[in-house]
N, C-alpha and C. Protein backbone atom coordinates (compact mmCIF):
# COMPACT_ATOMS: atom_id res chain seq x y z
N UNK A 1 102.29 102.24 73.08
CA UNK A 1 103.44 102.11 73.95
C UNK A 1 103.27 102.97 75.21
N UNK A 2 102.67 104.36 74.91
CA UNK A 2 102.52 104.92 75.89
C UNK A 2 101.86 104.46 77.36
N UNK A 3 100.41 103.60 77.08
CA UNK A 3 99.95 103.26 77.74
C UNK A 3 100.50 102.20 78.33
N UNK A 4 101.06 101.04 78.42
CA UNK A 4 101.98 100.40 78.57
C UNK A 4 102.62 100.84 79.79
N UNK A 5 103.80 101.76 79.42
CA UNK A 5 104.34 102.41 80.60
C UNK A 5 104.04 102.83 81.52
N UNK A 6 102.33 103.67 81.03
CA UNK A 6 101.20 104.36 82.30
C UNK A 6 101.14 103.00 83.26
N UNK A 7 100.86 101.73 82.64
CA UNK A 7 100.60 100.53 83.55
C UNK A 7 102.22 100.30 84.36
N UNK A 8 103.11 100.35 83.36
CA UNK A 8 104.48 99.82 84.29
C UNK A 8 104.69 100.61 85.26
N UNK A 9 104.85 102.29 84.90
CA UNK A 9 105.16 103.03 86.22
C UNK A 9 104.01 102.57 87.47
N UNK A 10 103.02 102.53 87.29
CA UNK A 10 101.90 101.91 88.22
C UNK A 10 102.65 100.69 88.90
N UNK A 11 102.97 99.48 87.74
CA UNK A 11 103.45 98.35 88.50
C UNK A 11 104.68 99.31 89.09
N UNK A 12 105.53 99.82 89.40
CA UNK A 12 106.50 99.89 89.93
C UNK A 12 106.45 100.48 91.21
N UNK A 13 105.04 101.35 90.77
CA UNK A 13 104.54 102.09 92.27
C UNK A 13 103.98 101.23 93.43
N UNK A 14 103.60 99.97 92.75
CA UNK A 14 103.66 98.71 93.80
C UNK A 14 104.65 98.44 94.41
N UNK A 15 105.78 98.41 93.93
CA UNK A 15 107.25 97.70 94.68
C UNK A 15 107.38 98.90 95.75
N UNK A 16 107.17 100.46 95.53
CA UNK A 16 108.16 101.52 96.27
C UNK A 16 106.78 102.52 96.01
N UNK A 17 105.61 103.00 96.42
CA UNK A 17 104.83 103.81 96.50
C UNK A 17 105.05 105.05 96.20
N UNK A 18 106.62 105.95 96.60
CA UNK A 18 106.68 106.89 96.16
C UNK A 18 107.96 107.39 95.16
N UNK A 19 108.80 106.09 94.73
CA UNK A 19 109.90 106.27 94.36
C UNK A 19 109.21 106.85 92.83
N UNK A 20 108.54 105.81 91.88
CA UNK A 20 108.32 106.39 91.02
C UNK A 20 107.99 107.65 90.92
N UNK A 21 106.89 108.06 91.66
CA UNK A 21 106.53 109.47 92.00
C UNK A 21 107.52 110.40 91.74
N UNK A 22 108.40 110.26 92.59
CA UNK A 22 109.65 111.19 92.31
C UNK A 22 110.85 111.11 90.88
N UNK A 23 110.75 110.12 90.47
CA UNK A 23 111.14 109.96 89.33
C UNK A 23 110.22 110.70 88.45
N UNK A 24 109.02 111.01 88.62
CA UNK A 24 108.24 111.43 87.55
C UNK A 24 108.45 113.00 87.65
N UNK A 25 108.14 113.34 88.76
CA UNK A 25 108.57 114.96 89.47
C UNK A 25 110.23 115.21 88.98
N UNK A 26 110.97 114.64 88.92
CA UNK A 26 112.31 114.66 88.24
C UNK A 26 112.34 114.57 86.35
N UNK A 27 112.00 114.13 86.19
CA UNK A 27 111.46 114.16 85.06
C UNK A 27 110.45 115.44 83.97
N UNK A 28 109.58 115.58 84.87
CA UNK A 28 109.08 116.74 84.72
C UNK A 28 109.92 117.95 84.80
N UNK A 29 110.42 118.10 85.88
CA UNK A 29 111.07 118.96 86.81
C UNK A 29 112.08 119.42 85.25
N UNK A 30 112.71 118.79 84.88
CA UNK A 30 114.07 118.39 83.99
C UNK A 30 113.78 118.72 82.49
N UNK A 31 112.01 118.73 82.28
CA UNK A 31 111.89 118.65 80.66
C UNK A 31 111.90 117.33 79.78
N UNK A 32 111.73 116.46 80.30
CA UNK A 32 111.75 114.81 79.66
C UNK A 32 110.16 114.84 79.68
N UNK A 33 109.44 115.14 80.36
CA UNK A 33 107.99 114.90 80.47
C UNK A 33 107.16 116.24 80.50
N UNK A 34 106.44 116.28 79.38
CA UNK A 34 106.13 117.70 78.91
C UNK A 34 104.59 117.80 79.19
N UNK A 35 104.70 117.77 80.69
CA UNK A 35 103.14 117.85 81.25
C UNK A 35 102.27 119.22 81.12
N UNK A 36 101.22 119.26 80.92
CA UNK A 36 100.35 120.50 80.57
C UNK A 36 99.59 120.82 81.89
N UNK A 37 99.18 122.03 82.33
CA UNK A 37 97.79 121.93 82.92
C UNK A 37 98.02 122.10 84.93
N UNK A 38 97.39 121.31 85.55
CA UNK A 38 97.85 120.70 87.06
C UNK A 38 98.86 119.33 86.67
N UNK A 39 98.89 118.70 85.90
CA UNK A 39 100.04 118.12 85.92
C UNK A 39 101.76 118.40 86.00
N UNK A 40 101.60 119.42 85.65
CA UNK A 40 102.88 120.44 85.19
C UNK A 40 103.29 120.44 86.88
N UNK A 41 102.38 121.14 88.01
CA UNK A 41 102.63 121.35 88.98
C UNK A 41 104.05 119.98 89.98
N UNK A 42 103.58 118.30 89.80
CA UNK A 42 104.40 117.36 90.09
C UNK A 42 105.80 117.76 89.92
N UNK A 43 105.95 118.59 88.92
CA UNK A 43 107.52 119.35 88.27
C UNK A 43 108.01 120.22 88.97
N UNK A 44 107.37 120.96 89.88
CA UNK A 44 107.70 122.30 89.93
C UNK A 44 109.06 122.00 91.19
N UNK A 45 109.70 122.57 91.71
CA UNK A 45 110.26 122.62 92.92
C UNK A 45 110.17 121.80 93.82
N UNK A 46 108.99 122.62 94.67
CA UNK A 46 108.10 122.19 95.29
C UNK A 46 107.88 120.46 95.84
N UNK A 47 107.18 120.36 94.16
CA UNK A 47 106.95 119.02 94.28
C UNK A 47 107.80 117.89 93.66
N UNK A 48 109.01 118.46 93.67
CA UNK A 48 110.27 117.75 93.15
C UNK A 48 110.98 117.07 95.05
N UNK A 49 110.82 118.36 95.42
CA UNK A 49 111.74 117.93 96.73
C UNK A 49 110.88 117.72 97.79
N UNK A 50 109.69 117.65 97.70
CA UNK A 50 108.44 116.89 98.43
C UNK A 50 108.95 115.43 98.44
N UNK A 51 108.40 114.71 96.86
CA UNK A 51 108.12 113.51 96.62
C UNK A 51 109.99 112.71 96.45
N UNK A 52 111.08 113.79 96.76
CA UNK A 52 111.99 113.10 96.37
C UNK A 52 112.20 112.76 97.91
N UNK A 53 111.99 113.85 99.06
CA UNK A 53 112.03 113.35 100.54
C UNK A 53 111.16 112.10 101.00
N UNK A 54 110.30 111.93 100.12
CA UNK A 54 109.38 111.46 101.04
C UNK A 54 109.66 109.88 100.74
N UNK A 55 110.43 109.67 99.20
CA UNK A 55 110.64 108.67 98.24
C UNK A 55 112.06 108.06 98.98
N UNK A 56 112.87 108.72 99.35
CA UNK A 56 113.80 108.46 100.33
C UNK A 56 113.79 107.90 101.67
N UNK A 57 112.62 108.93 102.71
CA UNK A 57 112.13 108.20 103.45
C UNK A 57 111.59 106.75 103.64
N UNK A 58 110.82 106.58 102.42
CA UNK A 58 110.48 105.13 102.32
C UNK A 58 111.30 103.83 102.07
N UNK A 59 112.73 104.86 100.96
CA UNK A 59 113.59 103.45 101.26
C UNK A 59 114.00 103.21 102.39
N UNK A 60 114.32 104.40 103.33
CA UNK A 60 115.14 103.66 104.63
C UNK A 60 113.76 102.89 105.33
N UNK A 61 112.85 103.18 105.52
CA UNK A 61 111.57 102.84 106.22
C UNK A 61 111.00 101.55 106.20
N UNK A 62 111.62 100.94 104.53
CA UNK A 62 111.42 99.77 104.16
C UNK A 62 112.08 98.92 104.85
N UNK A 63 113.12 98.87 105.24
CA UNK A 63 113.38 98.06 105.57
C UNK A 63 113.64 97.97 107.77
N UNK A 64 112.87 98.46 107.86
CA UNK A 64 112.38 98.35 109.45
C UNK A 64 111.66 97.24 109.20
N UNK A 65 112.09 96.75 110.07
CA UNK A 65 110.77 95.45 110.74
C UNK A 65 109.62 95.61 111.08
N UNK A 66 109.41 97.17 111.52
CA UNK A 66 107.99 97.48 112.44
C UNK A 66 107.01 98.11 111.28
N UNK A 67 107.53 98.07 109.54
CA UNK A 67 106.73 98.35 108.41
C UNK A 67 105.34 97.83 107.91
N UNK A 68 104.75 98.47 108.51
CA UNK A 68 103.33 97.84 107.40
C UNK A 68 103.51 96.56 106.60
N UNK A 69 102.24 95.69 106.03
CA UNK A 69 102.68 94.78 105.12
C UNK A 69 101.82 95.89 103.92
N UNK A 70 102.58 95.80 102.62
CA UNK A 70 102.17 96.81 101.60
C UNK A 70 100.87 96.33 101.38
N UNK A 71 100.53 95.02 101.96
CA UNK A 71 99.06 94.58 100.95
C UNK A 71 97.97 95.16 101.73
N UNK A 72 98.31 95.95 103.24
CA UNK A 72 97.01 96.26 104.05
C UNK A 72 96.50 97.30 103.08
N UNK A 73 95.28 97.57 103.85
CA UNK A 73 94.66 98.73 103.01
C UNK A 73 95.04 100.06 103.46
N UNK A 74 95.65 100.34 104.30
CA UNK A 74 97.00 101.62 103.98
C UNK A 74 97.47 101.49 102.92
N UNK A 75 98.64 100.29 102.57
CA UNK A 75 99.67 100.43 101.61
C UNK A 75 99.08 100.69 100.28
N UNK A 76 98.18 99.55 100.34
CA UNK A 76 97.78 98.91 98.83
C UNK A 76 96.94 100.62 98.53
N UNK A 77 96.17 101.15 99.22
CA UNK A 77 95.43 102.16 98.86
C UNK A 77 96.21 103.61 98.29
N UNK A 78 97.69 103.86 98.80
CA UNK A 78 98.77 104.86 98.33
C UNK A 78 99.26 103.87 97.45
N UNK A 79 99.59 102.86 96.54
CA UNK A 79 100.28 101.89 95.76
C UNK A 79 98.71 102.76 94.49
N UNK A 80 98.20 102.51 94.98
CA UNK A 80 96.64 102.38 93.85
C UNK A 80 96.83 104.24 93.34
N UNK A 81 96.50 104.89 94.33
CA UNK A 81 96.51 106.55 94.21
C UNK A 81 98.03 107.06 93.47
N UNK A 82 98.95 106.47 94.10
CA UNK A 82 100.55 107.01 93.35
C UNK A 82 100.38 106.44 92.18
N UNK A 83 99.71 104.88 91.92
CA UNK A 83 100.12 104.50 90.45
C UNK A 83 99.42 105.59 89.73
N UNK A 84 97.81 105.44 90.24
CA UNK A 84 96.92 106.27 89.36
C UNK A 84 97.76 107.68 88.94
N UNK A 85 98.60 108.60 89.80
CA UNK A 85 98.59 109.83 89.70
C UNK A 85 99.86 109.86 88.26
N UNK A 86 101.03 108.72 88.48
CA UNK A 86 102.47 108.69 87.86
C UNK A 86 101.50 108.17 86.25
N UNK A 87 100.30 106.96 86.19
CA UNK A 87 100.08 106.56 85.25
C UNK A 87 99.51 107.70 84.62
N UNK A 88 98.76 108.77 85.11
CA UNK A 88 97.90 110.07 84.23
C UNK A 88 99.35 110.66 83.95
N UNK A 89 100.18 111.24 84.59
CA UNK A 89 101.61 111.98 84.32
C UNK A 89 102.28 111.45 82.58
N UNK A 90 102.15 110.33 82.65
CA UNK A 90 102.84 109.19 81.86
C UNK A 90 102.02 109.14 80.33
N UNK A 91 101.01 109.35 80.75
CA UNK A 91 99.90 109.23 79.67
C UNK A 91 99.45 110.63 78.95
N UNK A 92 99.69 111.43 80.06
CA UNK A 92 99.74 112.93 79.36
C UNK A 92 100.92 113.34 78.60
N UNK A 93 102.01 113.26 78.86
CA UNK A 93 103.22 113.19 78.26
C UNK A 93 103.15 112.50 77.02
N UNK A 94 102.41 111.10 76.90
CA UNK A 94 102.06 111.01 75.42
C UNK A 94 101.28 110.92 74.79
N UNK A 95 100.24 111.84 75.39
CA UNK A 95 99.43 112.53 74.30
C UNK A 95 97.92 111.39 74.91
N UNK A 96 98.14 110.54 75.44
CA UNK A 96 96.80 109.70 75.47
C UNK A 96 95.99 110.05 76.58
N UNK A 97 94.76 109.23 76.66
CA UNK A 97 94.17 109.87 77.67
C UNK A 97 94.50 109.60 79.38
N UNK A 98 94.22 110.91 79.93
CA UNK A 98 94.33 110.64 81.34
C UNK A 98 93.89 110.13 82.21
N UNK A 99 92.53 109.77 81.85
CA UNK A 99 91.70 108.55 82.65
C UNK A 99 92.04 107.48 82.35
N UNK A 100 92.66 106.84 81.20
CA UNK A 100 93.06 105.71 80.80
C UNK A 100 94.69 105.47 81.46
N UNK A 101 95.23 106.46 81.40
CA UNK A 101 96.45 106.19 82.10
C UNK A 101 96.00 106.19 84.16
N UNK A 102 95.23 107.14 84.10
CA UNK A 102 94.94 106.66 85.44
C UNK A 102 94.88 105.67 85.68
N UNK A 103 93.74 104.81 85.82
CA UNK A 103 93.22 103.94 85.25
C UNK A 103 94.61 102.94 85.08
N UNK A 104 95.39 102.52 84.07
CA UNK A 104 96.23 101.82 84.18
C UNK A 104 97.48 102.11 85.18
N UNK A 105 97.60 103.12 85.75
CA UNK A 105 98.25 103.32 86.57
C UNK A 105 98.20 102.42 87.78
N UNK A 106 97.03 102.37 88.55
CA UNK A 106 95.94 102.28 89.42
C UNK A 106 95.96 100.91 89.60
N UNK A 107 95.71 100.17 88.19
CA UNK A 107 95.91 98.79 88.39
C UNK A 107 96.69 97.88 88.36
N UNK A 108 98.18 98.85 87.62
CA UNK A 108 99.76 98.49 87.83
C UNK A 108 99.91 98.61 89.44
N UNK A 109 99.42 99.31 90.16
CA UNK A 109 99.75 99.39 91.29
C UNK A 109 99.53 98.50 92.07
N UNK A 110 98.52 98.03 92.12
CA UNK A 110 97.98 96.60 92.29
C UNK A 110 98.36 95.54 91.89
N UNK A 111 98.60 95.41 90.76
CA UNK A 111 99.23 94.64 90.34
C UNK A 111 100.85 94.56 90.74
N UNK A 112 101.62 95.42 91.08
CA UNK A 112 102.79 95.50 91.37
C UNK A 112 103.14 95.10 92.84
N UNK A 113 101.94 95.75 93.71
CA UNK A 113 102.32 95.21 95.25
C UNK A 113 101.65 94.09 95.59
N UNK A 114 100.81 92.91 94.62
CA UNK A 114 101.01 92.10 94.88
C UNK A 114 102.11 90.81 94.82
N UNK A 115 102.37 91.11 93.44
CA UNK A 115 104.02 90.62 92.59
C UNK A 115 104.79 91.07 93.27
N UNK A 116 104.96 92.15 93.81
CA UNK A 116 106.34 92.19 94.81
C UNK A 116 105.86 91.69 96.19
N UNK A 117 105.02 91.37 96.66
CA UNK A 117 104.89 90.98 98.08
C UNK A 117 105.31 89.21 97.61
N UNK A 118 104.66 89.12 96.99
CA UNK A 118 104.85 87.22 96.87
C UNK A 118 106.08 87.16 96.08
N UNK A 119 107.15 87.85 95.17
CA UNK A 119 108.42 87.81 94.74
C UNK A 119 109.16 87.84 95.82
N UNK A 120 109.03 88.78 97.07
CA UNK A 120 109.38 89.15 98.27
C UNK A 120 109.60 87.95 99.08
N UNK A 121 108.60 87.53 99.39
CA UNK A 121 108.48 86.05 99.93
C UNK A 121 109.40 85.03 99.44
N UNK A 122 109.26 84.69 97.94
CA UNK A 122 109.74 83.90 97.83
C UNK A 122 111.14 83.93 97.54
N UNK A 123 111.42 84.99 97.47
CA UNK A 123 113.42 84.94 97.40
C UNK A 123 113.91 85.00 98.69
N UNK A 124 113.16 85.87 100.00
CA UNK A 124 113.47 85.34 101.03
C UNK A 124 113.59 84.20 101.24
N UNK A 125 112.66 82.81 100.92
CA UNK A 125 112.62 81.38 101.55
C UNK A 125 113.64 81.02 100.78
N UNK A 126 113.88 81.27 99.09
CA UNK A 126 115.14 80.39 98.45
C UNK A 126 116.50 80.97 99.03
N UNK A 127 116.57 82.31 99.10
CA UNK A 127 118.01 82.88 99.83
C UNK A 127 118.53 82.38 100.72
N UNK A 128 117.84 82.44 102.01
CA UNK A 128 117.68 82.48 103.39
C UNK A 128 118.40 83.24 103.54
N UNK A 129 118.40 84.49 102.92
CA UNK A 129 119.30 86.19 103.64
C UNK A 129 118.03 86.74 104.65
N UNK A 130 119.23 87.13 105.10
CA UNK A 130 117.84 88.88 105.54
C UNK A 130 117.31 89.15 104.61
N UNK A 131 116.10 89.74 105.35
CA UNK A 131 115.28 90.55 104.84
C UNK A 131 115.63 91.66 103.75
N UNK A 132 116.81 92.10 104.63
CA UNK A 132 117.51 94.00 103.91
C UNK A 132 117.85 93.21 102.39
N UNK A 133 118.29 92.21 102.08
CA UNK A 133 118.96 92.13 100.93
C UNK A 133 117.92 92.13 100.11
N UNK A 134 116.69 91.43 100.84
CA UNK A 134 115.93 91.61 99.31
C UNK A 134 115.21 93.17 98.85
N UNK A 135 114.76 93.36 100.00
CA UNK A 135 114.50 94.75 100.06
C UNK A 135 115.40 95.99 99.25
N UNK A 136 116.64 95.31 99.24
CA UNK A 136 117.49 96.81 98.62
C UNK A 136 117.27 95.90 96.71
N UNK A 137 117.25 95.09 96.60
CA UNK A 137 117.37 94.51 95.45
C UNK A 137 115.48 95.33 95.24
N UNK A 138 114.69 94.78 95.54
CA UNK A 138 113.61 95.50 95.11
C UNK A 138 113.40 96.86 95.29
N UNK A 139 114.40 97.44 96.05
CA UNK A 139 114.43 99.04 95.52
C UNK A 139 115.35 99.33 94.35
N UNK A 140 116.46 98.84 93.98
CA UNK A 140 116.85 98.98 92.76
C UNK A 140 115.72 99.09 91.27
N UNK A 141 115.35 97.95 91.84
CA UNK A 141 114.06 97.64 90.51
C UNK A 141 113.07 98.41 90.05
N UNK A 142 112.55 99.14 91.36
CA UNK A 142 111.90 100.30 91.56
C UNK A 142 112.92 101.35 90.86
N UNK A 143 113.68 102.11 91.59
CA UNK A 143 114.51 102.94 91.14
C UNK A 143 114.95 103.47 89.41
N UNK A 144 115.54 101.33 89.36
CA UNK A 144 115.72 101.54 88.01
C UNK A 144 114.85 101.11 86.62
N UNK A 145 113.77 100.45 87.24
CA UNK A 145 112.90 100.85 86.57
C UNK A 145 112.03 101.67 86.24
N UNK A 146 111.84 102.80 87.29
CA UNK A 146 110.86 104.26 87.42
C UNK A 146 112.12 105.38 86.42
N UNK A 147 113.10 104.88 85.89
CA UNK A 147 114.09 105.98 85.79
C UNK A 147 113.89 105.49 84.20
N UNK A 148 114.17 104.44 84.14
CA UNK A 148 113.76 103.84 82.50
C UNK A 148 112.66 104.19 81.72
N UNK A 149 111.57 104.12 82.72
CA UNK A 149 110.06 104.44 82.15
C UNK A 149 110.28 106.32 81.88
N UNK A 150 110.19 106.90 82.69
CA UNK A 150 110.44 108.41 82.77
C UNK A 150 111.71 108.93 81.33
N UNK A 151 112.46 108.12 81.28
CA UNK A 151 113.45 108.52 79.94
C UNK A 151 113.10 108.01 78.80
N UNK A 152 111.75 107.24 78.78
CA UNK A 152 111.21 107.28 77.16
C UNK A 152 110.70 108.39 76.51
N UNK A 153 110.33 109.53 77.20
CA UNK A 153 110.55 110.46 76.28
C UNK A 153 110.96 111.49 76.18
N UNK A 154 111.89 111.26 76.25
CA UNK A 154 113.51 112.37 76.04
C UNK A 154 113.86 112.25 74.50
């Protein structure tokens, strides 16, 4: 199961690059995720109100017009590195290995910003809303799915 999640938080780090992140740093931060080592560090302060600014930033950011498309190799390359880092977090917490949660992290991430770029697409063409609506709907998903994954082990 553990590993699993290492892949979902990954997929989720596709939809929102740093939201999970900060969910995980909250998590940590809080005692739900009982990281050992340099992992422990994502928890500390520090890197609680780093990744929670920066996770914020990106929602408002998202939805500018003048945004990157997530699939360039900017996006997709922080989608790949955040999954990798949330999937080792995820995987240490239960006990499995950290290259393997990397590793599935990494390719949830990938896997996630492509599924959300073409989910993206296509609820725009069936809606015909703005843009913002879908965008806040796929930050929910993010949100509340990075918050779900992080409270399995509490």
């Amino acid at each position: 199961m553990t590993l699993l999640l290492a892949f979902l938080i990954g997929f989720l780090t596709g939809l929102r690059s740093l939201t999970p992140a900060a969910a995980t740093a909250w998590a940590a931060h809080l005692g739900w995720l009982k990281l050992q080592g340099w992992l422990a560090d994502i928890g500390s302060t520090l890197g609680v109100a780093i990744f929670t600014v920066l996770a914020l930033a990106e929602l408002a950011a998202d939805k500018s017009p003048r945004m990157r498309n997530r699939t360039a190799r900017q996006g997709l390359s922080a989608r790949i590195f955040m999954g990798g880092l949330t999937g080792t977090c995820i995987a240490g917490a239960g006990g499995e290995s950290l290259a393997l949660g990397a590793i599935l992290g990494g390719v949830g991430g990938i896997a996630g910003c492509f599924a959300g770029y073409h989910a993206r697409r296509r609820l725009l063409q069936a809606w015909g809303k703005p843009d913002y609506y879908v965008a806040v709907l796929e930050d929910l998903v993010a949100v509340g799915g990075s918050v779900w994954v992080v409270t399995r082990f509490i």
